[in-house]
Protein backbone atom coordinates (compact mmCIF):
# COMPACT_ATOMS: atom_id res chain seq x y z
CA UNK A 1 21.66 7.43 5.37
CA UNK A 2 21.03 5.05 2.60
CA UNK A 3 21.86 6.86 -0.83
CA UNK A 4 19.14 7.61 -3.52
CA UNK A 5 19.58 7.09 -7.12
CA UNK A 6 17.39 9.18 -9.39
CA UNK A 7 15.90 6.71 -12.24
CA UNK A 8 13.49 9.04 -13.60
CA UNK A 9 11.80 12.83 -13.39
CA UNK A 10 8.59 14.66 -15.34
CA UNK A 11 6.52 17.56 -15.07
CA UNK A 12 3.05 16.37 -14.18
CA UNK A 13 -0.08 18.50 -13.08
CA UNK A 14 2.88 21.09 -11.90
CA UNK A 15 4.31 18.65 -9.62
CA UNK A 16 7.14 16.32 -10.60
CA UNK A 17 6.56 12.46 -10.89
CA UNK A 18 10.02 11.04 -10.08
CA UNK A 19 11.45 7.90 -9.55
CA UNK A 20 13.98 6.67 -7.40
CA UNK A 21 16.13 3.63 -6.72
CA UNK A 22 18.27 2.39 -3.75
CA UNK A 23 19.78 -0.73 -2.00
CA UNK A 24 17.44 -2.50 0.54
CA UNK A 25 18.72 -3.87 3.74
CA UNK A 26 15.72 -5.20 4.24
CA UNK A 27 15.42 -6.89 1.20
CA UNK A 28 19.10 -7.22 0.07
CA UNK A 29 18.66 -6.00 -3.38
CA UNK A 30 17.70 -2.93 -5.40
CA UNK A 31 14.23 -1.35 -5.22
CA UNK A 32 12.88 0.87 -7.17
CA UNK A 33 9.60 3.64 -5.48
CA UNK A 34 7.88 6.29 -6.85
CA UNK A 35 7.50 10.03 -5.17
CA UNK A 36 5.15 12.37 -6.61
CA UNK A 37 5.72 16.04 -5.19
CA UNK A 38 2.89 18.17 -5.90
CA UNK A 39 2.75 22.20 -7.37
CA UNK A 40 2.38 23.78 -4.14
CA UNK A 41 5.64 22.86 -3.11
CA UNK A 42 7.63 24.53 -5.89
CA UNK A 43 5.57 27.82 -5.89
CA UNK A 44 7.55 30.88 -5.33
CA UNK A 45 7.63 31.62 -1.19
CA UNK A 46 5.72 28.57 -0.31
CA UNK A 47 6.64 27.46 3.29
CA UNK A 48 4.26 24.42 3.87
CA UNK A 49 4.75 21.29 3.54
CA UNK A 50 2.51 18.14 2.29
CA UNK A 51 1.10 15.62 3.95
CA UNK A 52 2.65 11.81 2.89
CA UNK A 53 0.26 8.95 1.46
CA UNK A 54 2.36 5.72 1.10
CA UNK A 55 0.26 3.63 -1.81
CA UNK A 56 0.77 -0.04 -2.27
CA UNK A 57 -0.35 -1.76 -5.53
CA UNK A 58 -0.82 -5.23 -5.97
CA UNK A 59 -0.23 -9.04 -7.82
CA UNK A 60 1.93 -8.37 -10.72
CA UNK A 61 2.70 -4.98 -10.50
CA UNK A 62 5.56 -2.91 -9.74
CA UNK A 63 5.90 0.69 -8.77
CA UNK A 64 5.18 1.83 -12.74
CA UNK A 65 1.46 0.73 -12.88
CA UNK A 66 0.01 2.87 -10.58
CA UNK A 67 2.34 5.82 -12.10
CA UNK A 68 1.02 5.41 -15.09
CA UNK A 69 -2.35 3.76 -14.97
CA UNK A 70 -4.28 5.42 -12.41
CA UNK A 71 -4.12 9.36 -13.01
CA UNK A 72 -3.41 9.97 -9.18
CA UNK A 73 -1.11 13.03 -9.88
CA UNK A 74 -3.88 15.38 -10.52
CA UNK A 75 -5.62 14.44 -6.99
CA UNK A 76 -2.44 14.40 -5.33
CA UNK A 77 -1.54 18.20 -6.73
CA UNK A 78 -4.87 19.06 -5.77
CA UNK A 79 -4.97 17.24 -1.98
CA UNK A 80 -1.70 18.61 -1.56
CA UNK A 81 -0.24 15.22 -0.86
CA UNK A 82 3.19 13.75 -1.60
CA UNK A 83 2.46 10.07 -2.89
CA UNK A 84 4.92 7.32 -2.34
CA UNK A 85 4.87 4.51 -4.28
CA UNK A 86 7.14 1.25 -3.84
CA UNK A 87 7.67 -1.97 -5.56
CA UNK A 88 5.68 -4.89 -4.30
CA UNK A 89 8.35 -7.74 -3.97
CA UNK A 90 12.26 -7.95 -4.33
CA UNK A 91 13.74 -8.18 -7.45
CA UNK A 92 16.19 -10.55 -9.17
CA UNK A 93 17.19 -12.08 -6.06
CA UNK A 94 17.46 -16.01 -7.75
CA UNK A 95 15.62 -17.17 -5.68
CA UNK A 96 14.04 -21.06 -6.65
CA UNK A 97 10.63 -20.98 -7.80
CA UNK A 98 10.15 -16.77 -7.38
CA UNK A 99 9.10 -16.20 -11.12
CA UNK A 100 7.12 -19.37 -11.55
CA UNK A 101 3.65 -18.38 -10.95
CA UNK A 102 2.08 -14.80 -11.38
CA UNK A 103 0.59 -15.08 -7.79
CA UNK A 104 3.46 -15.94 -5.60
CA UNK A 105 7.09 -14.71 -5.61
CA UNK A 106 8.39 -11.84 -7.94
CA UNK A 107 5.28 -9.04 -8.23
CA UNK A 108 3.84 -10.91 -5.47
CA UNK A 109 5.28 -10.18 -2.25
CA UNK A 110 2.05 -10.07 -0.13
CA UNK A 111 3.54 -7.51 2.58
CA UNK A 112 4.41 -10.15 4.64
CA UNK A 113 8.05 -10.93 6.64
CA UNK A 114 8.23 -14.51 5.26
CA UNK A 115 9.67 -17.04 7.35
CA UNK A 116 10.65 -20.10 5.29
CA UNK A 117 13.98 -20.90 4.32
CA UNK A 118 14.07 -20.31 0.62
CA UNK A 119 12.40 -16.49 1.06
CA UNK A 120 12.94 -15.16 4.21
CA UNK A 121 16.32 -13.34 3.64
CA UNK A 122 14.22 -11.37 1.02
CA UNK A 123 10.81 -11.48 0.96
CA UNK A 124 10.08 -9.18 3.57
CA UNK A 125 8.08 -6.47 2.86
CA UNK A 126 6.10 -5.99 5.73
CA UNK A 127 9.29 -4.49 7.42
CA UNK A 128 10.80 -2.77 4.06
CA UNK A 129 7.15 -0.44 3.66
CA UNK A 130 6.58 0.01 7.50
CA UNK A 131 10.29 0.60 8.89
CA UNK A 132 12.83 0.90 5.97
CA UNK A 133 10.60 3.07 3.31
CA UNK A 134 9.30 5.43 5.52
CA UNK A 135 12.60 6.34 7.47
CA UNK A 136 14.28 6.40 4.02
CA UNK A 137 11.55 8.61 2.79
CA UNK A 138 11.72 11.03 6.11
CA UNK A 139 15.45 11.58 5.74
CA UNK A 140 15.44 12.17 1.99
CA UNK A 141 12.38 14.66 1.71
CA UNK A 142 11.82 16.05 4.89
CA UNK A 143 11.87 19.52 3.37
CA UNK A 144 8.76 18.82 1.69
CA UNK A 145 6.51 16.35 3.79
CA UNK A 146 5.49 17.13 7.28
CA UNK A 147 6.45 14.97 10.39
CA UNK A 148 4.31 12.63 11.42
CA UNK A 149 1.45 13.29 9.16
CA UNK A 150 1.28 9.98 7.22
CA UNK A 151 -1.83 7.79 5.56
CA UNK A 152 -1.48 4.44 3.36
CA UNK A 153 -4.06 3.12 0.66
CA UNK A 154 -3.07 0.34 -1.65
CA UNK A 155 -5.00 -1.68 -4.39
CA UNK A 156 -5.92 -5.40 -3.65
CA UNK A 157 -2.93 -6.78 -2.25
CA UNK A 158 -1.65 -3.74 -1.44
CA UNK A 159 -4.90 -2.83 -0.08
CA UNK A 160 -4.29 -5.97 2.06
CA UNK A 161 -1.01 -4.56 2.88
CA UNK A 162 -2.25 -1.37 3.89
CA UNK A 163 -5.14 -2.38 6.50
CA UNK A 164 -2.00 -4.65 7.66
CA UNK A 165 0.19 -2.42 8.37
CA UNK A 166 -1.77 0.29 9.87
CA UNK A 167 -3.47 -2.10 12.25
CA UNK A 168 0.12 -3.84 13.09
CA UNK A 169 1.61 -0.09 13.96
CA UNK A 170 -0.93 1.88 15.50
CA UNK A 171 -0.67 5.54 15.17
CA UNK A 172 2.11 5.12 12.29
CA UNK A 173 -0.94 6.56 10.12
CA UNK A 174 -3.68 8.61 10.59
CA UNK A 175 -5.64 7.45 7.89
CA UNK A 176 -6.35 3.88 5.80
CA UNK A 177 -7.70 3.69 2.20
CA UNK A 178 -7.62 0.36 0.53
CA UNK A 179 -9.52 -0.27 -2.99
CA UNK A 180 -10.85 -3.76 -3.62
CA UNK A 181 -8.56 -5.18 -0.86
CA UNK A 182 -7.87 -8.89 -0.22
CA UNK A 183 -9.34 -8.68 3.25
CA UNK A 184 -9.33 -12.05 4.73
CA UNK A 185 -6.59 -13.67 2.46
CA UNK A 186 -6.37 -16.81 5.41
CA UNK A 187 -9.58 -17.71 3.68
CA UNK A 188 -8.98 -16.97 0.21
CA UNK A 189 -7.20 -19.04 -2.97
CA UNK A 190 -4.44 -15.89 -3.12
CA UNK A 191 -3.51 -15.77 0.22
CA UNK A 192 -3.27 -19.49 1.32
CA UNK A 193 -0.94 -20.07 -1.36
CA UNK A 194 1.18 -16.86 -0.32
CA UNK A 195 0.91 -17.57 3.13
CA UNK A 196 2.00 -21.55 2.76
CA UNK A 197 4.96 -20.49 0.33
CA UNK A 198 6.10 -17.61 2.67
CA UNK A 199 4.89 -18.26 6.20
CA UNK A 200 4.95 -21.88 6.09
CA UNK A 201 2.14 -24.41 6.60
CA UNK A 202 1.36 -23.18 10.37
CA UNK A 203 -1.53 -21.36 9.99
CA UNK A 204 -1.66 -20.15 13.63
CA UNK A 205 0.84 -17.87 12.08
CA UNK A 206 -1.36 -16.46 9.26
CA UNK A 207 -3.59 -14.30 10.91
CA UNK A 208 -0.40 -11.69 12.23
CA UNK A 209 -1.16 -10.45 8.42
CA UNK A 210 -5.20 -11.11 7.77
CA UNK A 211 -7.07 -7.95 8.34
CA UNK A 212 -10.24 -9.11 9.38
CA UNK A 213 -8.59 -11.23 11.61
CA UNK A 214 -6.65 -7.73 13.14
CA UNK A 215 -9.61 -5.45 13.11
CA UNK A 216 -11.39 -7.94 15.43
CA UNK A 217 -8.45 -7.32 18.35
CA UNK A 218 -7.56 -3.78 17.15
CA UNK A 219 -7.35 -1.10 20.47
CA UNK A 220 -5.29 1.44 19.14
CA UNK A 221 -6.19 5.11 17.72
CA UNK A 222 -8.90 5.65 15.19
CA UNK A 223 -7.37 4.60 12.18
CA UNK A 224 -10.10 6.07 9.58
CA UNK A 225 -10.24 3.28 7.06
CA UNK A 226 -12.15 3.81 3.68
CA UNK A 227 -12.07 1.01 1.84
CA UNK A 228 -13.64 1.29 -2.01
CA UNK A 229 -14.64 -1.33 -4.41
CA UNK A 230 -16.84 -2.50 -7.17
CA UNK A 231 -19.58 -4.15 -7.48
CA UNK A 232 -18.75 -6.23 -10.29
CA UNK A 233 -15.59 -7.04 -9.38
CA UNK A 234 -15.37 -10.78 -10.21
CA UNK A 235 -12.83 -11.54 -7.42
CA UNK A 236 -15.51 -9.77 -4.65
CA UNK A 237 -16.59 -13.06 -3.35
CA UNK A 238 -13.81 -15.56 -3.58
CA UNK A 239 -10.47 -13.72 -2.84
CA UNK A 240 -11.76 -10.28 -1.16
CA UNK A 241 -13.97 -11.16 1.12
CA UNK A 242 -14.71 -7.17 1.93
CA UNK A 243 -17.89 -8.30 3.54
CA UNK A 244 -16.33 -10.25 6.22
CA UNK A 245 -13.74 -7.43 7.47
CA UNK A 246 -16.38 -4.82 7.08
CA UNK A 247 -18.59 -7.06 9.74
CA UNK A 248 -15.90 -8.00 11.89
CA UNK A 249 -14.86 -4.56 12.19
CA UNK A 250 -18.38 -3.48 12.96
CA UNK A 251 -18.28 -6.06 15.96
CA UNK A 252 -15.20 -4.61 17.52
CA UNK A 253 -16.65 -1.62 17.09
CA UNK A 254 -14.27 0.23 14.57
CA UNK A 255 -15.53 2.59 12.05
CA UNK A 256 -15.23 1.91 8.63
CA UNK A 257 -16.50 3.66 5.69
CA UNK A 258 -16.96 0.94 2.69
CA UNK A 259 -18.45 1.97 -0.55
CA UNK A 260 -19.79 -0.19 -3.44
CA UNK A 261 -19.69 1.01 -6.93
CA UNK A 262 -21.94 -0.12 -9.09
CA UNK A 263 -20.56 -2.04 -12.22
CA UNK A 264 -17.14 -1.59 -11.75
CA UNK A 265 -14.75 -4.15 -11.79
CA UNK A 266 -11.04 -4.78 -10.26
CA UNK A 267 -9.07 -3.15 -12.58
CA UNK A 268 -7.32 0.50 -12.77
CA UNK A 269 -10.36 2.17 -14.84
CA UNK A 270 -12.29 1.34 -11.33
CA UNK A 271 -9.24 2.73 -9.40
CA UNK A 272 -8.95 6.24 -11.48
CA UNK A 273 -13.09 6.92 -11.18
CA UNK A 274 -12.72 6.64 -7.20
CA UNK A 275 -9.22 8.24 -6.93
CA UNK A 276 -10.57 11.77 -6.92
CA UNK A 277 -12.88 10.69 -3.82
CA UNK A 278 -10.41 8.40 -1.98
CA UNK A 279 -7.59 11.57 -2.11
CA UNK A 280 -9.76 13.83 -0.79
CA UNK A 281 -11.17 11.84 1.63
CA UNK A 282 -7.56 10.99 3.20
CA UNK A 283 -6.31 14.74 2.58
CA UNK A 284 -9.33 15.66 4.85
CA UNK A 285 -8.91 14.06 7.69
CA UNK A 286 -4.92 14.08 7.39
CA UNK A 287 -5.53 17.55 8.02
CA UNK A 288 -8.13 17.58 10.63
């Protein structure tokens, strides 16, 4: 079992948000991902456990903004949901051209396995959230989180990463949030320059990680996907491209819930006015 490191611990909403590193054989360096366990869990005779929601955030981030920017800890307490929170690239790994551009690289590892020379042996977090995290996660805090009972949300890319993920590994989850994901990145400024830089300039290999693309073939289990964003988001049109997994999923004939909000843009105010919703939307039909 690969050994935890405890970076950080604090009382919030009667839960504790804590903070953990460890090395990554996925990734071949260290990581860093949040876990917040909620109040129920600590109260005197309690014998149930939580559900898991694995949350991936997205460009420029690591696991701190969504700690501290979005107010999720309340919701979670509430939802009675353990809330996982990784990193969203390697780190420090020297690798030419990683910290050149705020879109690509370090902060920006778009979920994917990459397959190029210079960043495949680290860049691949499509296999560190969907295999390594979540067996890591299991062993370490299996006294609190129940077996098998798992959803995934994420913001932009990470909203990208979740619909990803959940349509690559059906039945891993039982529910899908994403807020203001990129949802067709093959046709969007953010993902063609991921994809190139990571995947190569093939781009019959691009659509293994483009949503819309996957919700078009998808046949497994109901996957319950909610996806959230505003209306004024100024990246809506260009990089999102909601719309087009919304209808593509509608074609193949898998349910989606997507809600507008009106006026509100991409950032983390938008993402801690729908949290509330989004929580207890995914604690609902986790526990269906």
């Amino acid at each position: 079992m690969s050994q935890l490191k405890e970076e950080s611990s604090a009382k919030c909403w009667g839960g504790y948000q804590k903070v953990f590193s460890h090395y990554s054989e996925e990734l071949k360096c260290k990581m860093n991902f949040g876990v917040y366990l909620p109040e129920f869990l600590f109260k005197s005779g309690n014998t149930e456990k939580a559900s898991a929601l694995y949350y991936l955030s997205g460009l420029t981030c690591s696991e701190q903004n969504f700690i501290i920017k979005s107010g999720f800890q309340r919701y979670a307490s509430e939802n009675k949901l353990v809330v996982i929170n990784p990193d969203t690239s390697p780190r420090g790994c020297n690798v030419e051209g990683e910290d050149v551009d705020w879109d690509f690289g370090t902060g920006a590892g778009f979920y994917v396995d990459a397959t190029t020379e210079k960043y495949r042996t680290n860049y691949r977090m499509y296999s560190y959230v969907s295999k390594e995290l979540i067996k890591l996660v299991e062993q370490h805090f299996d006294k609190y989180i129940k077996k098998d009972v798992r959803a995934i949300s994420g913001h932009s890319m990470g909203g990208h990463g979740a619909l990803v993920i959940s349509m690559r590994n059906p039945g891993l989850f039982k529910a899908v949030g994403a807020f203001s994901p990129i949802a067709n990145p093959i046709n969007c400024q953010w993902g063609e320059k991921c994809f190139t830089g990571y995947l190569g300039t093939d781009k019959s290999t691009w659509a293994q990680y483009d949503a819309t693309e996957l919700v078009a073939k998808y046949k497994g289990p109901s996957l319950n996907i909610r996806i959230d964003y505003g209306s004024a988001d100024p990246y809506l049109k260009d990089q999102l491209k909601v719309e087009n997994f919304v209808n593509a999923a509608k074609k193949a004939n898998v349910p989606v819930i997507s809600n507008s909000y009106d006026g509100y843009d991409h950032g983390y105010f938008f993402v801690g006015t729908v949290i509330p919703e989004h929580f207890a939307h995914i604690s609902k039909v986790l526990n269906a």
